[in-house]
Every structure is written in C-alpha cells, then in structure tokens.
PDBML (XML) file of the C-alpha atoms, coordinates in Angstrom:
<?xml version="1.0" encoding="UTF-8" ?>
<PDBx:datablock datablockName="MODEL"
   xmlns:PDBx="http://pdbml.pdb.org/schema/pdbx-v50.xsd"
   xmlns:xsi="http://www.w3.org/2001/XMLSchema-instance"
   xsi:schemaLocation="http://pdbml.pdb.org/schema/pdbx-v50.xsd pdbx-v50.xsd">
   <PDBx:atom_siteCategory>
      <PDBx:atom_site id="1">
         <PDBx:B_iso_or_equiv>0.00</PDBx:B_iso_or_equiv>
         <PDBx:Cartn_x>-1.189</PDBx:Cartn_x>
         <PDBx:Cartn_y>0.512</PDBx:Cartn_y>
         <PDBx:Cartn_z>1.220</PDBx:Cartn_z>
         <PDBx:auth_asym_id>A</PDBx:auth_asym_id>
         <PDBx:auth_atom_id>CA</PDBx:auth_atom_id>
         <PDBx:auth_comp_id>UNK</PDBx:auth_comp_id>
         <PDBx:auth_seq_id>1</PDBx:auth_seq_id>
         <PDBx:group_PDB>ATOM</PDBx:group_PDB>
         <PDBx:label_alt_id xsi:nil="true" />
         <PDBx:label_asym_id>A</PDBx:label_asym_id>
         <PDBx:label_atom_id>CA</PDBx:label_atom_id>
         <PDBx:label_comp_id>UNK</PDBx:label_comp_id>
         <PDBx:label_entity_id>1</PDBx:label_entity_id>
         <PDBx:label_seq_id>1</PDBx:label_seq_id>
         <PDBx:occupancy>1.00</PDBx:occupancy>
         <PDBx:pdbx_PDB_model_num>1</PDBx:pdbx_PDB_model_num>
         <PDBx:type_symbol>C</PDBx:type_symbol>
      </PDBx:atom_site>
      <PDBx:atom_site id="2">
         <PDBx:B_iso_or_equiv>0.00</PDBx:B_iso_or_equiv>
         <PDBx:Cartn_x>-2.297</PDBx:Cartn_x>
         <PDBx:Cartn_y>3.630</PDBx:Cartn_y>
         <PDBx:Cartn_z>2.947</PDBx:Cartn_z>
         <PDBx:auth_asym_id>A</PDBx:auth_asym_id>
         <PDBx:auth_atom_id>CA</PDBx:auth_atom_id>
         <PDBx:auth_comp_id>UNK</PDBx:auth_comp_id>
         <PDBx:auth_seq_id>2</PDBx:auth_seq_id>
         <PDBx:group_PDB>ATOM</PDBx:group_PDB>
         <PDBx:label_alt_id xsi:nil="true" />
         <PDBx:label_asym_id>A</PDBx:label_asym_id>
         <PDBx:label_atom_id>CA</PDBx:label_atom_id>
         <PDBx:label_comp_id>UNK</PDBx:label_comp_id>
         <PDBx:label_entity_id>1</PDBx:label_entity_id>
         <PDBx:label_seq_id>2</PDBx:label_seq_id>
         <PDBx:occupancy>1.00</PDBx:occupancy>
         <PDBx:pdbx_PDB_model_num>1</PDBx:pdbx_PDB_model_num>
         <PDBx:type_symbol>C</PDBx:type_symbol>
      </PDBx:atom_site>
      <PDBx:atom_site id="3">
         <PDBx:B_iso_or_equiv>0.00</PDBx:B_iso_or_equiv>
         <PDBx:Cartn_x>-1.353</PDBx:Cartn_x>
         <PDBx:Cartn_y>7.536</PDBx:Cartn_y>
         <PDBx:Cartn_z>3.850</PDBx:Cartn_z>
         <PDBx:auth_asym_id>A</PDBx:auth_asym_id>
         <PDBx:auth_atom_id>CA</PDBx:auth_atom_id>
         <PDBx:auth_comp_id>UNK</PDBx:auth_comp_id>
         <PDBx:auth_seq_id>3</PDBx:auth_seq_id>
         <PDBx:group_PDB>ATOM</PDBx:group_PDB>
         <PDBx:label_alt_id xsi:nil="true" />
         <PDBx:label_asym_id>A</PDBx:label_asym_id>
         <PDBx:label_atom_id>CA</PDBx:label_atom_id>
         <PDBx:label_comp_id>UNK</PDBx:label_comp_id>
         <PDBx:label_entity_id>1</PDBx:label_entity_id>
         <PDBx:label_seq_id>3</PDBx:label_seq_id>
         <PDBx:occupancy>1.00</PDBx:occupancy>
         <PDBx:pdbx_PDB_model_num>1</PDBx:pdbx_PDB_model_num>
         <PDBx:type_symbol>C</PDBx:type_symbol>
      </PDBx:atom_site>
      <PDBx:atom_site id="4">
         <PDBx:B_iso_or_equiv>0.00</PDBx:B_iso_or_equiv>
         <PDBx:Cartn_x>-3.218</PDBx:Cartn_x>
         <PDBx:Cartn_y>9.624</PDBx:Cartn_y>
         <PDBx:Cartn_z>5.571</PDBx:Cartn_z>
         <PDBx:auth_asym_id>A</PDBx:auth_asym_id>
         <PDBx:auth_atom_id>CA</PDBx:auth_atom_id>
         <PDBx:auth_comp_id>UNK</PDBx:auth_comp_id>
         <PDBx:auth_seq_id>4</PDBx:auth_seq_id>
         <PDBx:group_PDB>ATOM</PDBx:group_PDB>
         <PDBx:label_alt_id xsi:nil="true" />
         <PDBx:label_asym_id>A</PDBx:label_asym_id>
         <PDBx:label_atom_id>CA</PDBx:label_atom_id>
         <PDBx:label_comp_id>UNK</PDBx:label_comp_id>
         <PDBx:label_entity_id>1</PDBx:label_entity_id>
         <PDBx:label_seq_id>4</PDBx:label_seq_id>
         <PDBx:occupancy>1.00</PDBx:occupancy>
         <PDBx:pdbx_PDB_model_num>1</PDBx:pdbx_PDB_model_num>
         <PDBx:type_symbol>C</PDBx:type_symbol>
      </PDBx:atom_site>
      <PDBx:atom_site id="5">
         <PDBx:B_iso_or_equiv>0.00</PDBx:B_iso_or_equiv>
         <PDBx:Cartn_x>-3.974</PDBx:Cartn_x>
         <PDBx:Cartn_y>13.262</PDBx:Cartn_y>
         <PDBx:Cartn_z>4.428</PDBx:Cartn_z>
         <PDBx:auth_asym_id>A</PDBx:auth_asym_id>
         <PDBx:auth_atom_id>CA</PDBx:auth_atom_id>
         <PDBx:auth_comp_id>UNK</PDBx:auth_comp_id>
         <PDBx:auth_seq_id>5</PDBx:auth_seq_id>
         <PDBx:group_PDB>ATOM</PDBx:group_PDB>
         <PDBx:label_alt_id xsi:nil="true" />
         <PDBx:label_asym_id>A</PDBx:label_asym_id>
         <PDBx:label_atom_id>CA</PDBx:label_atom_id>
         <PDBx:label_comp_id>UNK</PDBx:label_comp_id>
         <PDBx:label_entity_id>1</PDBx:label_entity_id>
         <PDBx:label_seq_id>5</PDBx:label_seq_id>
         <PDBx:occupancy>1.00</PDBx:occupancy>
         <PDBx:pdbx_PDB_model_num>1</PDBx:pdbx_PDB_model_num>
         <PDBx:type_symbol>C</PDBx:type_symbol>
      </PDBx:atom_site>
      <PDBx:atom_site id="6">
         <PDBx:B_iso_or_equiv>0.00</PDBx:B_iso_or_equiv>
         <PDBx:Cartn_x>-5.680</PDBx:Cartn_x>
         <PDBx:Cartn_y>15.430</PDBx:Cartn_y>
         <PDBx:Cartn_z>6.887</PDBx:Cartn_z>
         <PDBx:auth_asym_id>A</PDBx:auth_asym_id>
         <PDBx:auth_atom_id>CA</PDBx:auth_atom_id>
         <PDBx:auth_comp_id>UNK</PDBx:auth_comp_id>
         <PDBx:auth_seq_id>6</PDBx:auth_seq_id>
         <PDBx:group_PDB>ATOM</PDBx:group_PDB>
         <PDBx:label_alt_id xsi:nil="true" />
         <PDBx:label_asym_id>A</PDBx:label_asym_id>
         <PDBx:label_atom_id>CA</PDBx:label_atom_id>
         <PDBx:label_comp_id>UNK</PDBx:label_comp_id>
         <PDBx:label_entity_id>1</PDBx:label_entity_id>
         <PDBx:label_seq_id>6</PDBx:label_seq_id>
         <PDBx:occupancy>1.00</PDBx:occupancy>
         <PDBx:pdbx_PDB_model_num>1</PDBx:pdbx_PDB_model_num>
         <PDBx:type_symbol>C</PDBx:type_symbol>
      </PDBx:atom_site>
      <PDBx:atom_site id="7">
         <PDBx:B_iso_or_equiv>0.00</PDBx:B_iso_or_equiv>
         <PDBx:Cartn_x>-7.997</PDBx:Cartn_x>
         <PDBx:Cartn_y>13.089</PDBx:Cartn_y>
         <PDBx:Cartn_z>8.625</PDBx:Cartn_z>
         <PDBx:auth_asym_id>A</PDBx:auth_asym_id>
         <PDBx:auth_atom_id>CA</PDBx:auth_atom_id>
         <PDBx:auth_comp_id>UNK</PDBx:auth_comp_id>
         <PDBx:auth_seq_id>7</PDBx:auth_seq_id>
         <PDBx:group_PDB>ATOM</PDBx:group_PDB>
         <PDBx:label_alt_id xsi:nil="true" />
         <PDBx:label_asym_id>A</PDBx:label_asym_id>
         <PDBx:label_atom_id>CA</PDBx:label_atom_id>
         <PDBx:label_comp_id>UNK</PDBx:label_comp_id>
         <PDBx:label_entity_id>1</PDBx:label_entity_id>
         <PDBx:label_seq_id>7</PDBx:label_seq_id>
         <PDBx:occupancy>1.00</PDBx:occupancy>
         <PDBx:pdbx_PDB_model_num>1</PDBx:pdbx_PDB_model_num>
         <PDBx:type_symbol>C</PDBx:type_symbol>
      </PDBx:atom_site>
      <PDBx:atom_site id="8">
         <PDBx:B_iso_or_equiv>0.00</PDBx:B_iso_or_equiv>
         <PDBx:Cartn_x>-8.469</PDBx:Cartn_x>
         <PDBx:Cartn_y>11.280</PDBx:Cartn_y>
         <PDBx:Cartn_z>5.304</PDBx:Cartn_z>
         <PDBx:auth_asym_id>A</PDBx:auth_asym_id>
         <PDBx:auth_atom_id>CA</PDBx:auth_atom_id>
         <PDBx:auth_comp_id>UNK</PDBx:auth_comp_id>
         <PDBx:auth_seq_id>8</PDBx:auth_seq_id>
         <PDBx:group_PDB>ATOM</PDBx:group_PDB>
         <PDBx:label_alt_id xsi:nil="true" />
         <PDBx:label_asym_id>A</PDBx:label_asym_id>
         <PDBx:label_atom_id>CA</PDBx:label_atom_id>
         <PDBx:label_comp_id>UNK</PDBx:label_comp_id>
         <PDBx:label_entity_id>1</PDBx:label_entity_id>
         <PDBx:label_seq_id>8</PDBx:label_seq_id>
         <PDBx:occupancy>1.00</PDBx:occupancy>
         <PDBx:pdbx_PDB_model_num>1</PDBx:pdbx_PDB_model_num>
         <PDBx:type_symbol>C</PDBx:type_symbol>
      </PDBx:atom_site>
      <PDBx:atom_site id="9">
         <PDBx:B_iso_or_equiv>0.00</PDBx:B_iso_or_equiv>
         <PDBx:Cartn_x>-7.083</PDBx:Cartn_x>
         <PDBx:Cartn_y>7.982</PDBx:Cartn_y>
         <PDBx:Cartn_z>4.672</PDBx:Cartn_z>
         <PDBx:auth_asym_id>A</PDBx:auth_asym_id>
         <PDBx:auth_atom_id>CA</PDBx:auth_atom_id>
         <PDBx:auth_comp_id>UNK</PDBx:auth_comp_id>
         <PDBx:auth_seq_id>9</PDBx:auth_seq_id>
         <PDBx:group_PDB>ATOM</PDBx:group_PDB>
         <PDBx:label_alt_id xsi:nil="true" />
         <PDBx:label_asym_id>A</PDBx:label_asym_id>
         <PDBx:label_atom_id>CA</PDBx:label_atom_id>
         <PDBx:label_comp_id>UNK</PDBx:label_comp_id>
         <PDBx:label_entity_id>1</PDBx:label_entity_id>
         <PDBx:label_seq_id>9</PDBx:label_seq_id>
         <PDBx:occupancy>1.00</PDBx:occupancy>
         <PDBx:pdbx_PDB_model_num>1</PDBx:pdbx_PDB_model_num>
         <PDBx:type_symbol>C</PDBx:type_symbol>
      </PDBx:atom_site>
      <PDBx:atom_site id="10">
         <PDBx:B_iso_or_equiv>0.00</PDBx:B_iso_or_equiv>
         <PDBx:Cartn_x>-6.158</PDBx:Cartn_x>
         <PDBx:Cartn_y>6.806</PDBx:Cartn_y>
         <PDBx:Cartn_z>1.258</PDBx:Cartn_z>
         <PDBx:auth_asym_id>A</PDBx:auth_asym_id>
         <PDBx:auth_atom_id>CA</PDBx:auth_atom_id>
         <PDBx:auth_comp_id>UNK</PDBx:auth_comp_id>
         <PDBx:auth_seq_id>10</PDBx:auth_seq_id>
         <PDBx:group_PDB>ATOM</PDBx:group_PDB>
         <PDBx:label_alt_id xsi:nil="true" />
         <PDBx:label_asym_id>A</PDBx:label_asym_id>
         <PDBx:label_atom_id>CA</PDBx:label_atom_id>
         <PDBx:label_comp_id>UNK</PDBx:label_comp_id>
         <PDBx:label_entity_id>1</PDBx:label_entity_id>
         <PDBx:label_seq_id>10</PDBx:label_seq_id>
         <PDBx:occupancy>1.00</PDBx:occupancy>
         <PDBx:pdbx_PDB_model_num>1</PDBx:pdbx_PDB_model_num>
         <PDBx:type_symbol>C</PDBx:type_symbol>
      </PDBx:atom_site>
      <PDBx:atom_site id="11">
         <PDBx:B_iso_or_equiv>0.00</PDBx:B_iso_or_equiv>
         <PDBx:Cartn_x>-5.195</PDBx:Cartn_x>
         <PDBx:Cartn_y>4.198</PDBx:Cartn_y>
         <PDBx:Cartn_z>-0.381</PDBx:Cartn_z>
         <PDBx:auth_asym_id>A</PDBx:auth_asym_id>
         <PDBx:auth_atom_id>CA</PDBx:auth_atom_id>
         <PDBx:auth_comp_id>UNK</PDBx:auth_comp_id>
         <PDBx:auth_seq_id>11</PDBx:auth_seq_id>
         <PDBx:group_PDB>ATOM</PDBx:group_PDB>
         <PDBx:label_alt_id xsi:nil="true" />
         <PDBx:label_asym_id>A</PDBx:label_asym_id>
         <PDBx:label_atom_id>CA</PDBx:label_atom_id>
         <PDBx:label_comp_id>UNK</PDBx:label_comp_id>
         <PDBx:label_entity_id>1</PDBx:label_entity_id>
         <PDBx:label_seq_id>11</PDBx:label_seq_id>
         <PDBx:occupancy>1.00</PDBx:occupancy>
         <PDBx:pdbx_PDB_model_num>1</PDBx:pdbx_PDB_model_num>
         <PDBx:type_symbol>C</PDBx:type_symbol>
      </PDBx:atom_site>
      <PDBx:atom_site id="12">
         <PDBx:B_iso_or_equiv>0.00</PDBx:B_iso_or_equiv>
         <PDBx:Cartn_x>-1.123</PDBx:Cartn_x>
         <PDBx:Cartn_y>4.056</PDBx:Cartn_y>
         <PDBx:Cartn_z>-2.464</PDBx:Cartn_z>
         <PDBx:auth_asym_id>A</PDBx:auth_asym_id>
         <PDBx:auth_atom_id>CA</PDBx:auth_atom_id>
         <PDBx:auth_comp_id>UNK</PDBx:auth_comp_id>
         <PDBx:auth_seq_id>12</PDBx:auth_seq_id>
         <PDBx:group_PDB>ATOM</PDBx:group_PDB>
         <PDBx:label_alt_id xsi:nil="true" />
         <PDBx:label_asym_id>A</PDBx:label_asym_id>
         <PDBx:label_atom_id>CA</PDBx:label_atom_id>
         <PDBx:label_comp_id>UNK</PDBx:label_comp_id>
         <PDBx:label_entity_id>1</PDBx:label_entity_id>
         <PDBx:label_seq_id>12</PDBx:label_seq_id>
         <PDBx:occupancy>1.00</PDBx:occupancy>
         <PDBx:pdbx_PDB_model_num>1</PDBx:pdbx_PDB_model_num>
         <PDBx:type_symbol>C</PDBx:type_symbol>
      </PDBx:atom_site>
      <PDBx:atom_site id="13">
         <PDBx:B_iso_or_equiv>0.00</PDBx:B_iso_or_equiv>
         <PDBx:Cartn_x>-0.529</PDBx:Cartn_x>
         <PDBx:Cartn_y>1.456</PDBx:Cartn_y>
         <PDBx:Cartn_z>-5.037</PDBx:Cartn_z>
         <PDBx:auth_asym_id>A</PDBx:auth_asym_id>
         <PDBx:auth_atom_id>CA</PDBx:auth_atom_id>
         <PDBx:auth_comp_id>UNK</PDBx:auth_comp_id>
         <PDBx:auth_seq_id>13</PDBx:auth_seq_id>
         <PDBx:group_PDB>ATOM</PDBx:group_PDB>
         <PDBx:label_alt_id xsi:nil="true" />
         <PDBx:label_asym_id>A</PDBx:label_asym_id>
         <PDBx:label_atom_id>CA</PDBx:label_atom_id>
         <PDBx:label_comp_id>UNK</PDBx:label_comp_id>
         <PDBx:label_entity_id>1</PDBx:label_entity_id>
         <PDBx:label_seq_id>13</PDBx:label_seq_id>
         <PDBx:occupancy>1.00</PDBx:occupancy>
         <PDBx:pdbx_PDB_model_num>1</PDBx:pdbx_PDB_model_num>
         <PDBx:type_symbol>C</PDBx:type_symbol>
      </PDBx:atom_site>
      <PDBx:atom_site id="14">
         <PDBx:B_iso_or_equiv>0.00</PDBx:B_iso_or_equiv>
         <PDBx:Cartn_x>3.168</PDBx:Cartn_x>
         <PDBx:Cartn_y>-0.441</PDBx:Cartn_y>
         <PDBx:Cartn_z>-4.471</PDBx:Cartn_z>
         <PDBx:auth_asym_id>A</PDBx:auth_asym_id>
         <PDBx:auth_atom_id>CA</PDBx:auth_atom_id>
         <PDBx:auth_comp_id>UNK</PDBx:auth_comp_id>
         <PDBx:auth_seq_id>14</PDBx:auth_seq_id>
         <PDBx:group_PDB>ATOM</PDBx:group_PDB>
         <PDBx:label_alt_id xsi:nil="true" />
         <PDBx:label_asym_id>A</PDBx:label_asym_id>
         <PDBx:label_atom_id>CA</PDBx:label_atom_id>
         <PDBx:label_comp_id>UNK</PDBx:label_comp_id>
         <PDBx:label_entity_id>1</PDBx:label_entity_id>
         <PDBx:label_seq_id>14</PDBx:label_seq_id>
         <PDBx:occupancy>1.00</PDBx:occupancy>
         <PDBx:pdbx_PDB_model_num>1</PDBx:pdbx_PDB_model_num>
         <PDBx:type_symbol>C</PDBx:type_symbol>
      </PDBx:atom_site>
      <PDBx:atom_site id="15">
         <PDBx:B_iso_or_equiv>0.00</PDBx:B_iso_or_equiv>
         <PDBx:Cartn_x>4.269</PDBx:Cartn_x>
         <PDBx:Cartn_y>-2.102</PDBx:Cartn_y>
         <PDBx:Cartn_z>-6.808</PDBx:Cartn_z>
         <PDBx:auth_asym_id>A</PDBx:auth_asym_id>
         <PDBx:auth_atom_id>CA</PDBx:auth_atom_id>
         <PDBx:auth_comp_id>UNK</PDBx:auth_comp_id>
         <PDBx:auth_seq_id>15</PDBx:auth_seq_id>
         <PDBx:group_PDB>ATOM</PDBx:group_PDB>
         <PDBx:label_alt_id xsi:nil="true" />
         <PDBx:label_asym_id>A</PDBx:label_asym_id>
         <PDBx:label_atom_id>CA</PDBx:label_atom_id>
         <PDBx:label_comp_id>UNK</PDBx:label_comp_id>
         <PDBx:label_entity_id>1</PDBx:label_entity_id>
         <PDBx:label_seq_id>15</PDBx:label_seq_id>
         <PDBx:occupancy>1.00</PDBx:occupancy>
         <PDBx:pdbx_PDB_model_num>1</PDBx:pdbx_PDB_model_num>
         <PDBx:type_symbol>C</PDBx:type_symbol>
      </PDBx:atom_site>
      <PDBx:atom_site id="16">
         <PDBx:B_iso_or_equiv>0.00</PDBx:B_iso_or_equiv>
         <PDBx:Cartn_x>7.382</PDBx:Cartn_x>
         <PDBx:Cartn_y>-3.669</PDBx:Cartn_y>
         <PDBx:Cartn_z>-4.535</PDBx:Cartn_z>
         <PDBx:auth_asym_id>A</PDBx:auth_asym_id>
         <PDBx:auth_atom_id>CA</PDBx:auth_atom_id>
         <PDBx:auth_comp_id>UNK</PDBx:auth_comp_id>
         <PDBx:auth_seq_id>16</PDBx:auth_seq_id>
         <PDBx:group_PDB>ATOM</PDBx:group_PDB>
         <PDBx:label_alt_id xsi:nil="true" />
         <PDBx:label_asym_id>A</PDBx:label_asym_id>
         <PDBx:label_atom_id>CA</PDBx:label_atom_id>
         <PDBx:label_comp_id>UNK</PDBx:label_comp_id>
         <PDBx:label_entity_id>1</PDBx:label_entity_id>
         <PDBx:label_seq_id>16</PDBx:label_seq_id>
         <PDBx:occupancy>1.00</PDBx:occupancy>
         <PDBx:pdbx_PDB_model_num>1</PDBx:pdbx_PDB_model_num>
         <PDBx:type_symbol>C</PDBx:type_symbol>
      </PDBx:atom_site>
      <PDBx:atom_site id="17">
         <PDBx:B_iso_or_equiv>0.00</PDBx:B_iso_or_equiv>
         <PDBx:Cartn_x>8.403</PDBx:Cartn_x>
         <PDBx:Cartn_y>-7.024</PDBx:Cartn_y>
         <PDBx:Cartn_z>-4.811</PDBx:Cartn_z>
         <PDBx:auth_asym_id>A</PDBx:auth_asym_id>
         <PDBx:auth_atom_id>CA</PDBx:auth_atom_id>
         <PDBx:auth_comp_id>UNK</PDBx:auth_comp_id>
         <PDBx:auth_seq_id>17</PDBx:auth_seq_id>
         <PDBx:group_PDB>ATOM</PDBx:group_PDB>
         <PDBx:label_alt_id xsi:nil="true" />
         <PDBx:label_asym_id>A</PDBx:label_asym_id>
         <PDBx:label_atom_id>CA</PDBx:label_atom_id>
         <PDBx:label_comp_id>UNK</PDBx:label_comp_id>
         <PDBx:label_entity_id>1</PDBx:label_entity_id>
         <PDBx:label_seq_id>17</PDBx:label_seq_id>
         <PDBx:occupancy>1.00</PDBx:occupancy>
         <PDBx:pdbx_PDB_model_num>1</PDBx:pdbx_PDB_model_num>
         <PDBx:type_symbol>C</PDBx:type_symbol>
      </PDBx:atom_site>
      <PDBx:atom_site id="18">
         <PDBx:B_iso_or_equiv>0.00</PDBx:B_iso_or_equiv>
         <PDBx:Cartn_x>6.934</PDBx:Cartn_x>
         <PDBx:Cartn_y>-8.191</PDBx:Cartn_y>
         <PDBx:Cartn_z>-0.970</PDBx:Cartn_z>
         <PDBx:auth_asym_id>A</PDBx:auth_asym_id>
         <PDBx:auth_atom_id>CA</PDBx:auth_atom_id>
         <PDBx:auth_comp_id>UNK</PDBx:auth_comp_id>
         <PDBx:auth_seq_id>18</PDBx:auth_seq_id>
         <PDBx:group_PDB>ATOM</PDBx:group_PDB>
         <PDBx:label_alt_id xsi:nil="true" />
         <PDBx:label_asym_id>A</PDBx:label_asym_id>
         <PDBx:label_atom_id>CA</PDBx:label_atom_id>
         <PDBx:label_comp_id>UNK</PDBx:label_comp_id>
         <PDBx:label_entity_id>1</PDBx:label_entity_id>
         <PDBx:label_seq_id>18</PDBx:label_seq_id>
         <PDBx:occupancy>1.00</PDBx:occupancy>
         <PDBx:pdbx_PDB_model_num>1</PDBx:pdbx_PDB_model_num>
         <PDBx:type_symbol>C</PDBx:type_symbol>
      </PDBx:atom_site>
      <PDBx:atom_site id="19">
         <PDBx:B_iso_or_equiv>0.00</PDBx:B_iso_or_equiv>
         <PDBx:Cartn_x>8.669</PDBx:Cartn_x>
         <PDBx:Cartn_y>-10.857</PDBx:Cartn_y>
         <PDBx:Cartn_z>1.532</PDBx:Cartn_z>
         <PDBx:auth_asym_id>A</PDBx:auth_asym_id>
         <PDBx:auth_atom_id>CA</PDBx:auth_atom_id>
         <PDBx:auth_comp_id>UNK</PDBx:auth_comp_id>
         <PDBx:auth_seq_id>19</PDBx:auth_seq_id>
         <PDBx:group_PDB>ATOM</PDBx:group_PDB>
         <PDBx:label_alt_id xsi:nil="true" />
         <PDBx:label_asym_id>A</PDBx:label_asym_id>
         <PDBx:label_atom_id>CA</PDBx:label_atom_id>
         <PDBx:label_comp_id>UNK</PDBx:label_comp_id>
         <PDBx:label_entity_id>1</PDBx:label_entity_id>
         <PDBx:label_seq_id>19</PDBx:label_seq_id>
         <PDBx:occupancy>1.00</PDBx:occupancy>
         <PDBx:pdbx_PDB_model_num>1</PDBx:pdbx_PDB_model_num>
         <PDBx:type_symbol>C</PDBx:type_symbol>
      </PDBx:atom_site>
      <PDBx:atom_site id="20">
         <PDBx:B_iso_or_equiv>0.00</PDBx:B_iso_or_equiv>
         <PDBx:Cartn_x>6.108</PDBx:Cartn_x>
         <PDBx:Cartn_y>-13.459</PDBx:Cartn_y>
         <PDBx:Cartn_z>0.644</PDBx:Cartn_z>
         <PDBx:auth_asym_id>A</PDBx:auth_asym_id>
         <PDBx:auth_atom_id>CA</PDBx:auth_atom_id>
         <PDBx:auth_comp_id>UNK</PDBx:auth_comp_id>
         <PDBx:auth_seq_id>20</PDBx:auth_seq_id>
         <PDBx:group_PDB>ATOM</PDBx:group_PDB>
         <PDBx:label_alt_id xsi:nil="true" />
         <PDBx:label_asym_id>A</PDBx:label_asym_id>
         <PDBx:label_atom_id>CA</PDBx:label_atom_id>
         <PDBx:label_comp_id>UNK</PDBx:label_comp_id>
         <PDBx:label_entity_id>1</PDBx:label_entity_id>
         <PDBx:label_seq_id>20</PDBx:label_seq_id>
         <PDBx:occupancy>1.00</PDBx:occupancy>
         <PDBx:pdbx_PDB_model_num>1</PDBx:pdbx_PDB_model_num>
         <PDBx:type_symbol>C</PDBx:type_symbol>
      </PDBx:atom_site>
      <PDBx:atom_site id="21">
         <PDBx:B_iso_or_equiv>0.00</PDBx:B_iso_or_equiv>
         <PDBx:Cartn_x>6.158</PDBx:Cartn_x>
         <PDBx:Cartn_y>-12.744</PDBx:Cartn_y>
         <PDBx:Cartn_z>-3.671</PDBx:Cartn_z>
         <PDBx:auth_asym_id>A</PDBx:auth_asym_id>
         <PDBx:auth_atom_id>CA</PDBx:auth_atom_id>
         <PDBx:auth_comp_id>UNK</PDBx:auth_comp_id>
         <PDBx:auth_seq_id>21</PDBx:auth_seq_id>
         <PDBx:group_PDB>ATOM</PDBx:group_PDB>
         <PDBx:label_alt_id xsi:nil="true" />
         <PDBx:label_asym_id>A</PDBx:label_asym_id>
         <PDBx:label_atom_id>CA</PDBx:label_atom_id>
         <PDBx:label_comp_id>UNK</PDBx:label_comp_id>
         <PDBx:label_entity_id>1</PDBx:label_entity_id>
         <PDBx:label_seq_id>21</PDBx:label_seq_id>
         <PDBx:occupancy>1.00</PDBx:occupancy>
         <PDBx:pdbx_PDB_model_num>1</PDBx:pdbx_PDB_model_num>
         <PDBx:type_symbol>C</PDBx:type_symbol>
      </PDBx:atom_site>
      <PDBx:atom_site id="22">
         <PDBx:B_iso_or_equiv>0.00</PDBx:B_iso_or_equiv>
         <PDBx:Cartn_x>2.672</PDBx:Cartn_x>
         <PDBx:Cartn_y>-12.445</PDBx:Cartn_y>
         <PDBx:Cartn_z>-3.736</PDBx:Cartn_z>
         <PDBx:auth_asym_id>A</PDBx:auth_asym_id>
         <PDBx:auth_atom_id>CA</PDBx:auth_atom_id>
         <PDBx:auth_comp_id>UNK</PDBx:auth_comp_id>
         <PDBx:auth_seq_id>22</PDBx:auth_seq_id>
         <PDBx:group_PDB>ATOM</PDBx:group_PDB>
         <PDBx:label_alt_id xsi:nil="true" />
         <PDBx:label_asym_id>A</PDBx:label_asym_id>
         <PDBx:label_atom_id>CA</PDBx:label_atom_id>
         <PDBx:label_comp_id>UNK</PDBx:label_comp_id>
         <PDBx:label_entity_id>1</PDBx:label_entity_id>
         <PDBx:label_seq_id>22</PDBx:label_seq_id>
         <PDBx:occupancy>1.00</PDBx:occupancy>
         <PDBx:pdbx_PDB_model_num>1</PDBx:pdbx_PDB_model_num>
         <PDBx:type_symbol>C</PDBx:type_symbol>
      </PDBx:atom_site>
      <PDBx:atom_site id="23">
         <PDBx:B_iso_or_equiv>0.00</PDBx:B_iso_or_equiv>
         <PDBx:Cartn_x>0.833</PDBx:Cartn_x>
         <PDBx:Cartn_y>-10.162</PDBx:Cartn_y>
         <PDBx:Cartn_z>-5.614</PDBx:Cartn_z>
         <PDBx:auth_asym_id>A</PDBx:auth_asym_id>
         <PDBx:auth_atom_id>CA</PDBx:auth_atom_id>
         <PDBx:auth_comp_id>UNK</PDBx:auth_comp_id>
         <PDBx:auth_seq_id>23</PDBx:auth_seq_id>
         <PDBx:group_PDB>ATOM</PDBx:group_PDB>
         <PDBx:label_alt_id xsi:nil="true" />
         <PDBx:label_asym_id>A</PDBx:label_asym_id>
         <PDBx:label_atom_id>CA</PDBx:label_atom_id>
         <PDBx:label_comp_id>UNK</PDBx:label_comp_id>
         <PDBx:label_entity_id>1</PDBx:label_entity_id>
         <PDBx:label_seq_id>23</PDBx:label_seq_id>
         <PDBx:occupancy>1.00</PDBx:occupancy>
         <PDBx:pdbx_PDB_model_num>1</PDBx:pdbx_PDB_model_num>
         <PDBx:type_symbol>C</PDBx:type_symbol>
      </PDBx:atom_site>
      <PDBx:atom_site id="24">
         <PDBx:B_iso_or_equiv>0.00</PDBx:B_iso_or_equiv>
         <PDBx:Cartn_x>-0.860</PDBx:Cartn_x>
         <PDBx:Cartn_y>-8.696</PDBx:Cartn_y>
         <PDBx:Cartn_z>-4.032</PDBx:Cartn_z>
         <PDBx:auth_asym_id>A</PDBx:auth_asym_id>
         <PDBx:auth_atom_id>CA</PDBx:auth_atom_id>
         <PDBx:auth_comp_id>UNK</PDBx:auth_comp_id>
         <PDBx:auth_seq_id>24</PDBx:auth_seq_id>
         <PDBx:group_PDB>ATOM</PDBx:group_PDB>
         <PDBx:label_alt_id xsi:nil="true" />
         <PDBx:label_asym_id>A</PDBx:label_asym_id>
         <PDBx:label_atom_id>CA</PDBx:label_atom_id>
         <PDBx:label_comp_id>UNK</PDBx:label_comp_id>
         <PDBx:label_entity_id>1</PDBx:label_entity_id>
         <PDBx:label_seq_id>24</PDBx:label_seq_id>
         <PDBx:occupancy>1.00</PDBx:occupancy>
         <PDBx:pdbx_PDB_model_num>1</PDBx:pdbx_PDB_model_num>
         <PDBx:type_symbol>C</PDBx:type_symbol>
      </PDBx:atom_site>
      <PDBx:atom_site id="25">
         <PDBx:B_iso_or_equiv>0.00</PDBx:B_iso_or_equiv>
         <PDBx:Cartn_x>0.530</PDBx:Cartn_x>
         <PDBx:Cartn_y>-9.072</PDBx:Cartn_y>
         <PDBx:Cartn_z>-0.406</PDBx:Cartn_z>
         <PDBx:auth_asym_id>A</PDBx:auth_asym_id>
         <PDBx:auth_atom_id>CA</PDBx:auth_atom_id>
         <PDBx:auth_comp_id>UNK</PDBx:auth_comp_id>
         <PDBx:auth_seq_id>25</PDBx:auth_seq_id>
         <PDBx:group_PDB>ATOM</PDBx:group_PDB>
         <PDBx:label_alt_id xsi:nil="true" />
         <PDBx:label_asym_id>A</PDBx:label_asym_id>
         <PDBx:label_atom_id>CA</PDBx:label_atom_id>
         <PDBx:label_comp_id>UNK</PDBx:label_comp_id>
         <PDBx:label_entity_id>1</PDBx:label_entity_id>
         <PDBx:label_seq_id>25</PDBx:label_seq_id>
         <PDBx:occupancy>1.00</PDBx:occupancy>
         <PDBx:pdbx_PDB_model_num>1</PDBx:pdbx_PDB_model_num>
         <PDBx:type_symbol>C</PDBx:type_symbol>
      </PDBx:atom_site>
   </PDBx:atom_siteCategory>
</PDBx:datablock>
C-alpha cells in the first residue's frame, strides 16, 4: 500500500486479511 510524506510516496506493508484472501491482494 502507499502514504505519501511530503511529495514522497512510500510504500506500507498490510498484513490485513483482503476481500479476495489473497496474499498479496
């Protein structure tokens, strides 16, 4: 997933179960 911090974009890990219970989604 991302977030953006300052005009950087970076990348977050989730570890939440998704809709489709893939991993990764």
């Amino acid at each position: 997933t991302l977030r953006r911090s300052g005009d950087r974009l970076i990348t977050k890990t989730s570890n939440a179960p998704a809709r489709s219970g893939c991993m990764p989604s």
